[in-house]
N, C-alpha and C. Protein backbone atom coordinates (compact mmCIF):
# COMPACT_ATOMS: atom_id res chain seq x y z
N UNK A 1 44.09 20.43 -91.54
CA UNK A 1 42.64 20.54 -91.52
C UNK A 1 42.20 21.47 -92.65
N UNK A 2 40.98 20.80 -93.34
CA UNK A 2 40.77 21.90 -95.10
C UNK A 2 39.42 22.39 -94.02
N UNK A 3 39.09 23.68 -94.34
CA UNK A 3 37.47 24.07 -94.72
C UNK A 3 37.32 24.77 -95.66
N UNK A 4 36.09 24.79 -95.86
CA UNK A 4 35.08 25.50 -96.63
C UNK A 4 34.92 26.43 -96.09
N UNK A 5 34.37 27.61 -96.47
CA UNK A 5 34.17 28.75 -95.97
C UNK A 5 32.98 29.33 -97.13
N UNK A 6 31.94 29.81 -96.71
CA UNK A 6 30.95 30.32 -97.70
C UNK A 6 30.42 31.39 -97.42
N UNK A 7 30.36 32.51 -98.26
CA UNK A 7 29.55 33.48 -97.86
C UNK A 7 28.59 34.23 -98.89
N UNK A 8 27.83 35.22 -98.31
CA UNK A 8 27.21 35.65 -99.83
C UNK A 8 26.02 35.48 -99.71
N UNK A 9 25.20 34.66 -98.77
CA UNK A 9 23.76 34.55 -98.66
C UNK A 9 23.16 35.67 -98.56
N UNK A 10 21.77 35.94 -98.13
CA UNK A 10 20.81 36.59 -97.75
C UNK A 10 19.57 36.60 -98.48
N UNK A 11 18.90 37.58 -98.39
CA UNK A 11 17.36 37.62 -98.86
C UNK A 11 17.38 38.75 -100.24
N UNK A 12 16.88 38.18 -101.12
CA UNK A 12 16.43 38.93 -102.29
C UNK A 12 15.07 38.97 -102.76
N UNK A 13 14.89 39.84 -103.45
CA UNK A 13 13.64 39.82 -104.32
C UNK A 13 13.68 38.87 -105.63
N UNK A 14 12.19 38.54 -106.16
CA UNK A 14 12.05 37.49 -107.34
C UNK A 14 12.59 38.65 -108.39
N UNK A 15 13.56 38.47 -109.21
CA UNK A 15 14.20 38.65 -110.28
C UNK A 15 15.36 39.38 -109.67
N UNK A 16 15.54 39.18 -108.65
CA UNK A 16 17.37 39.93 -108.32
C UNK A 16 18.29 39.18 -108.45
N UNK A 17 19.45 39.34 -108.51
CA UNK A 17 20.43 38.76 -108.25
C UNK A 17 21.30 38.87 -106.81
N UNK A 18 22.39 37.84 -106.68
CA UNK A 18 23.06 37.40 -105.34
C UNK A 18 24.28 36.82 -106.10
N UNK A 19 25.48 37.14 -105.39
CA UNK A 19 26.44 36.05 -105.09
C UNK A 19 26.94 35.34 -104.41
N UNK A 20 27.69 34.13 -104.63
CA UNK A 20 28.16 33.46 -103.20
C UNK A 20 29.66 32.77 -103.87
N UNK A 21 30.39 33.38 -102.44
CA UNK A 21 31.97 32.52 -102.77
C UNK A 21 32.15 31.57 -101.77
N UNK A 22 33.07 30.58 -101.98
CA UNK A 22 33.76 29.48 -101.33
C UNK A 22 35.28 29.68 -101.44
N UNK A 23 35.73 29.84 -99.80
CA UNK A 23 37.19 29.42 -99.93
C UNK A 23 37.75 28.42 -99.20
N UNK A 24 38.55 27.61 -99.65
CA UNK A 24 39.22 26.20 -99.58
C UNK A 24 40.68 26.80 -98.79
N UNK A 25 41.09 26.72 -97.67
CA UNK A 25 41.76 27.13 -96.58
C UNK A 25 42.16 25.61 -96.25
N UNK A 26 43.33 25.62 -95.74
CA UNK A 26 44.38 24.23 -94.83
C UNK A 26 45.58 24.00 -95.36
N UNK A 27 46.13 22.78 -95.42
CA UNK A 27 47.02 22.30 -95.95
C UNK A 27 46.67 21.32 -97.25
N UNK A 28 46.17 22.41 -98.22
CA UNK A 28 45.94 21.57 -99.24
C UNK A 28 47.45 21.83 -100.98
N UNK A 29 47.39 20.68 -101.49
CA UNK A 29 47.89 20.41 -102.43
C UNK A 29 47.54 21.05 -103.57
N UNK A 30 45.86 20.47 -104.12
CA UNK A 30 45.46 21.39 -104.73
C UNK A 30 44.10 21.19 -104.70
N UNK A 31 43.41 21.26 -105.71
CA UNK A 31 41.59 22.06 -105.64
C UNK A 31 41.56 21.35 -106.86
N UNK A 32 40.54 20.06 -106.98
CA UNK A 32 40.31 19.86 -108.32
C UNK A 32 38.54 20.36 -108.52
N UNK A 33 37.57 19.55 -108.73
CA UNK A 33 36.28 20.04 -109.22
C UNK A 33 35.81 20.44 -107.90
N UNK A 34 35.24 22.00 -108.23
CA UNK A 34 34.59 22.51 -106.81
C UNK A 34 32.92 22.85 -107.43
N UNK A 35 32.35 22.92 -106.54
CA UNK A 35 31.07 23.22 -107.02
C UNK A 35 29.55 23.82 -106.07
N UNK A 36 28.68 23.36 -105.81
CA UNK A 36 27.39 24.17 -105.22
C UNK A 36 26.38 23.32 -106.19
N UNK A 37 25.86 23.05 -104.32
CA UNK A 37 24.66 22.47 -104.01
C UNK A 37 23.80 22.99 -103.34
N UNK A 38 22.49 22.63 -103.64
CA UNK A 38 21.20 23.47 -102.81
C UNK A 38 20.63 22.19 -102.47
N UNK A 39 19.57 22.72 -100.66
CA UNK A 39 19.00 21.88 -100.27
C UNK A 39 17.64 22.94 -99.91
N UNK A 40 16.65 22.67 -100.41
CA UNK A 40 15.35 23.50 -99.96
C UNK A 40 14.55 22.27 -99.04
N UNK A 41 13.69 23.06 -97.96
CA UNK A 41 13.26 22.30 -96.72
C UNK A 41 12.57 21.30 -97.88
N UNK A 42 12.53 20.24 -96.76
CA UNK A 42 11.42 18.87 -97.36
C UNK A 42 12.04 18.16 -98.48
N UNK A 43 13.11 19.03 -99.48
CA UNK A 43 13.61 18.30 -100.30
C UNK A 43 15.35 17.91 -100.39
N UNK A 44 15.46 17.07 -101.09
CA UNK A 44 16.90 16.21 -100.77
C UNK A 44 17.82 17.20 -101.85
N UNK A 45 19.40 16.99 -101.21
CA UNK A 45 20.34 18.45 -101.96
C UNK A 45 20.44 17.81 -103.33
N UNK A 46 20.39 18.77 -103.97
CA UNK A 46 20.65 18.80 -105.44
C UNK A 46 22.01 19.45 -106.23
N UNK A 47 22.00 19.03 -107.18
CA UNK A 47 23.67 19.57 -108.01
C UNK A 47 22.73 21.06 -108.22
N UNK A 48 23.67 21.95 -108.02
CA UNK A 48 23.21 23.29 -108.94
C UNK A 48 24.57 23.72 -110.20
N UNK A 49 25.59 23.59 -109.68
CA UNK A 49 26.88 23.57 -110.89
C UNK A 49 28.24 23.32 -110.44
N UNK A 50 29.01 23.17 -111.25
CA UNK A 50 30.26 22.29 -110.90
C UNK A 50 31.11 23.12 -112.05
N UNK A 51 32.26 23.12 -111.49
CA UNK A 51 33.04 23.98 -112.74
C UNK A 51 34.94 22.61 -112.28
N UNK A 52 35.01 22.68 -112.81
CA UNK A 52 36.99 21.58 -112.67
C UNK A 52 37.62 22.41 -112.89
N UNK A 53 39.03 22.25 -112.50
CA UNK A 53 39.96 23.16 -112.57
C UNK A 53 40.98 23.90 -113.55
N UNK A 54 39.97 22.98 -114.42
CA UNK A 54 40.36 23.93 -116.11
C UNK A 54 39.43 24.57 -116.24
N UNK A 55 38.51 24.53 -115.56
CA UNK A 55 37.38 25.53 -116.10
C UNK A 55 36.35 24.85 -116.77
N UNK A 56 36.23 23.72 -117.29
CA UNK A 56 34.63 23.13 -117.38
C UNK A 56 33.65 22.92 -116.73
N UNK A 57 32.71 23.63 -117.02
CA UNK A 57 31.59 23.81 -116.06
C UNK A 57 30.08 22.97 -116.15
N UNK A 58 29.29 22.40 -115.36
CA UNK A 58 28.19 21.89 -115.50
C UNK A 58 26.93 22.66 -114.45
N UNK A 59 25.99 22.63 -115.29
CA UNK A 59 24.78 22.95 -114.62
C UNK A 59 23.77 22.66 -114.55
N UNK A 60 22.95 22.64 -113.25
CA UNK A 60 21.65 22.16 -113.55
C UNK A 60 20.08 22.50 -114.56
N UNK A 61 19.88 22.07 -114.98
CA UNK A 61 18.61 22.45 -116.12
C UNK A 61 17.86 23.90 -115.92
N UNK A 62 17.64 23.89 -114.31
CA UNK A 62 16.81 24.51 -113.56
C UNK A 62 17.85 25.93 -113.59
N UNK A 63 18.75 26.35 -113.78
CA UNK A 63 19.41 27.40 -113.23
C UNK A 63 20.37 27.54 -114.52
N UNK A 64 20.66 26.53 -115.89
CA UNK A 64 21.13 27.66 -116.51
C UNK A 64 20.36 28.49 -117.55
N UNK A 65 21.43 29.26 -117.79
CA UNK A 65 21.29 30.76 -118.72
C UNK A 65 20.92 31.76 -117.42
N UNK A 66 20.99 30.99 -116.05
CA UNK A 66 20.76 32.27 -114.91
C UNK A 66 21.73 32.59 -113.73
N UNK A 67 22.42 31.49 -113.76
CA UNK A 67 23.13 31.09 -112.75
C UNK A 67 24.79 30.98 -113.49
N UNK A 68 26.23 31.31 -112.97
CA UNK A 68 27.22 31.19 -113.39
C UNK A 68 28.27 30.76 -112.27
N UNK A 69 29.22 29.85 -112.62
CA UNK A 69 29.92 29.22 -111.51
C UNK A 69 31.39 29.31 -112.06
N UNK A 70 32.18 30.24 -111.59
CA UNK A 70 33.22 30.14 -111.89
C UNK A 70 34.74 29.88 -110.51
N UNK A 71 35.79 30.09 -110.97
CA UNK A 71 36.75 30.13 -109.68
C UNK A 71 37.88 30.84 -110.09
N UNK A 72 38.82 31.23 -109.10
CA UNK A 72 40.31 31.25 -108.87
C UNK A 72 41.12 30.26 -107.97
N UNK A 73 41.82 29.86 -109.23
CA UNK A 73 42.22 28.47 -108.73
C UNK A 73 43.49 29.24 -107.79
N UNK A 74 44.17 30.17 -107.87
CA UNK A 74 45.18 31.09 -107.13
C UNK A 74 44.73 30.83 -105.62
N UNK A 75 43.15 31.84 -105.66
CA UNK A 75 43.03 31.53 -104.01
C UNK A 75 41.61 30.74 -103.28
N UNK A 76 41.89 29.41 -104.34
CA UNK A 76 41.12 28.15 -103.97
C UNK A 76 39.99 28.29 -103.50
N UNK A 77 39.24 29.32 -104.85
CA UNK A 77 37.84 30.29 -104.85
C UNK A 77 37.06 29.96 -105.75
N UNK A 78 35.88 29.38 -105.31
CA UNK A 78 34.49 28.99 -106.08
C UNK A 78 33.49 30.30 -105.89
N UNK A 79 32.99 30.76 -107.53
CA UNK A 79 32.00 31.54 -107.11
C UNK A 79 30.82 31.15 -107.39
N UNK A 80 29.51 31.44 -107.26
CA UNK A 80 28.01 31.48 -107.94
C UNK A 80 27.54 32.72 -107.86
N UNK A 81 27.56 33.05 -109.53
CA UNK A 81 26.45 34.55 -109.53
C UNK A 81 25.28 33.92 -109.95
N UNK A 82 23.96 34.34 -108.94
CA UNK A 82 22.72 34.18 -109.66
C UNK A 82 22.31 35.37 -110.03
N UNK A 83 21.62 34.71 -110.92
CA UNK A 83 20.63 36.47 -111.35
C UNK A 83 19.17 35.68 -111.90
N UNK A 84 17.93 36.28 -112.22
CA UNK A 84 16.71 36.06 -112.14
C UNK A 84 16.40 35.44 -111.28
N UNK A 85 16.42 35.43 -110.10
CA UNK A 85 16.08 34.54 -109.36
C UNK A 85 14.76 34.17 -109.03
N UNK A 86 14.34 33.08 -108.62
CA UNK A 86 12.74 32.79 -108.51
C UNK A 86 12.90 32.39 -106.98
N UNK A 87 11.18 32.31 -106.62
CA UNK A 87 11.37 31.62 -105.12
C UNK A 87 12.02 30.57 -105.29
N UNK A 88 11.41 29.86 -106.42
CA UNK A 88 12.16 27.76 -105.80
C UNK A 88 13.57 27.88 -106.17
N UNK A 89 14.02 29.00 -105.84
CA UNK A 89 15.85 29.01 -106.01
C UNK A 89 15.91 28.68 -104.46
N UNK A 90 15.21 29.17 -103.67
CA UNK A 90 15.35 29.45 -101.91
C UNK A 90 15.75 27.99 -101.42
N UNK A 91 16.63 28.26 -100.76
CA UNK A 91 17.38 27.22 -100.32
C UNK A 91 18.91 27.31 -99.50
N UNK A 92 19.19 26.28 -98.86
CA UNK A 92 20.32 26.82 -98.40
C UNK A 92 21.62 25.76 -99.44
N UNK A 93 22.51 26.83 -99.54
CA UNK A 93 23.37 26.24 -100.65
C UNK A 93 24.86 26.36 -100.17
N UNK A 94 25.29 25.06 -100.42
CA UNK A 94 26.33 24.44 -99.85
C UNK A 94 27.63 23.98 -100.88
N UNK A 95 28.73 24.98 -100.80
CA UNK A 95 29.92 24.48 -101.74
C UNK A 95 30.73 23.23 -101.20
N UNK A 96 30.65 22.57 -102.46
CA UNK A 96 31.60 21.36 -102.23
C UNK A 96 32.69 21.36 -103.05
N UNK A 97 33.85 20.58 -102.55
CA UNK A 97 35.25 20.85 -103.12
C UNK A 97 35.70 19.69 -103.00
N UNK A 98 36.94 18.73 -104.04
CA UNK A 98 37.68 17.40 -103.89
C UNK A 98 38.95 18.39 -103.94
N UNK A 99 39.44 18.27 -102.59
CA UNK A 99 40.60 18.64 -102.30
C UNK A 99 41.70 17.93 -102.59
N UNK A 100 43.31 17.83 -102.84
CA UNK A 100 44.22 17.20 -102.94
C UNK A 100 44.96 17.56 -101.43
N UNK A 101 44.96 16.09 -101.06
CA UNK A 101 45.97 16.25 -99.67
C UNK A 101 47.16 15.95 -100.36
N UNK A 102 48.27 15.84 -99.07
CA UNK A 102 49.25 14.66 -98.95
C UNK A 102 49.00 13.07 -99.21
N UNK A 103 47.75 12.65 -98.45
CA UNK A 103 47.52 11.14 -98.68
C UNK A 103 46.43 10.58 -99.70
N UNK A 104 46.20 11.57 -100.13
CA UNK A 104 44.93 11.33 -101.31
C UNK A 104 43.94 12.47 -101.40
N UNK A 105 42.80 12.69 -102.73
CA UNK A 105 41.71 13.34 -102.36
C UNK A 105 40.47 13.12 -101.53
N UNK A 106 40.32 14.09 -100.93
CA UNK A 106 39.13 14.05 -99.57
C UNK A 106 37.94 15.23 -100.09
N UNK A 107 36.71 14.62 -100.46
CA UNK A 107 35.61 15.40 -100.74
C UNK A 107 35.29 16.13 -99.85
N UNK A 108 34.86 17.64 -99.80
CA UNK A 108 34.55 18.53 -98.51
C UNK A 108 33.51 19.10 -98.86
N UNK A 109 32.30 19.48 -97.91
CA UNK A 109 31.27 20.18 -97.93
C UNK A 109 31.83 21.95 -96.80
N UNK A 110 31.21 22.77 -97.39
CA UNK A 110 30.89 23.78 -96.65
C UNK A 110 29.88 23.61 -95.53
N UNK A 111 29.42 25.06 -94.71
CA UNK A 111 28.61 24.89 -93.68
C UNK A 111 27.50 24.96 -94.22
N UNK A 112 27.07 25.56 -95.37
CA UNK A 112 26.02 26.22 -95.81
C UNK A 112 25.87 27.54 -95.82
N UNK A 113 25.27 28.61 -96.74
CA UNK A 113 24.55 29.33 -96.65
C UNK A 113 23.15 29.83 -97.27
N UNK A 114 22.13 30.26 -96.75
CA UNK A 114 21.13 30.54 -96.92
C UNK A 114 20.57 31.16 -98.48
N UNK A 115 20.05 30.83 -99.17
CA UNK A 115 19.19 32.13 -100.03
C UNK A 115 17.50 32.29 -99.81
N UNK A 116 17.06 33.22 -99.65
CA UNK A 116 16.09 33.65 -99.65
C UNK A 116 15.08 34.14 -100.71
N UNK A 117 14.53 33.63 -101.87
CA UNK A 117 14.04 34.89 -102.61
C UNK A 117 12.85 34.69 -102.40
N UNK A 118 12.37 36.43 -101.85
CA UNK A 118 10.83 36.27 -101.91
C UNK A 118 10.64 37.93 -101.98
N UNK A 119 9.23 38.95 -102.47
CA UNK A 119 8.60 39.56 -102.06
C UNK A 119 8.41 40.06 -100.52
């Protein structure tokens, strides 16, 4: 059994920063592209960045030069540092991972966690 594990949410102010990690726990093989997604109420989840396991990274329009997504592929660790943050960052944001089993790769979502930015 793989999970996700996410932590790192809470409430900030407009121009603070937050981090959030993901760890990839089970019987896995290995960890290829892991990444983070946001879903804000009323609207459908969106890519926020994706990094592969060499380290190429993608991001959304909206979040770079503010936002950084890196990992340790050692202990099957996705991070996101934000910094400037605005309200329409608020959302709850969810790491996803393509795990390597035994019988193939299996795409995994986290539970979610929250960001908050407001005044």
């Amino acid at each position: 059994q793989v999970q996700l594990v996410e932590s790192g949410g809470g409430l900030v102010q407009p121009g603070g920063s937050l981090s959030l990690s993901c760890a990839a726990s089970g019987r896995i093989f290995s960890v290829n592209a892991m990444g983070w997604y946001r879903q804000a109420p009323g609207k459908q989840r969106e890519l926020v960045a994706t990094i592969t396991s060499g380290g190429s990274t993608n991001y959304a329009d909206s979040v770079k030069g503010r936002f950084t997504v890196s990992r340790d592929n050692a202990k099957n660790t996705v991070y996101l540092q934000m910094s400037s943050l605005k309200p329409e960052d608020t959302a709850v944001y969810y790491c996803n991972a393509d795990v390597g089993l035994r019988l193939g790769v299996i795409n995994y979502w986290g539970q979610g966690t929250q960001v908050t930015v407001s005044s």
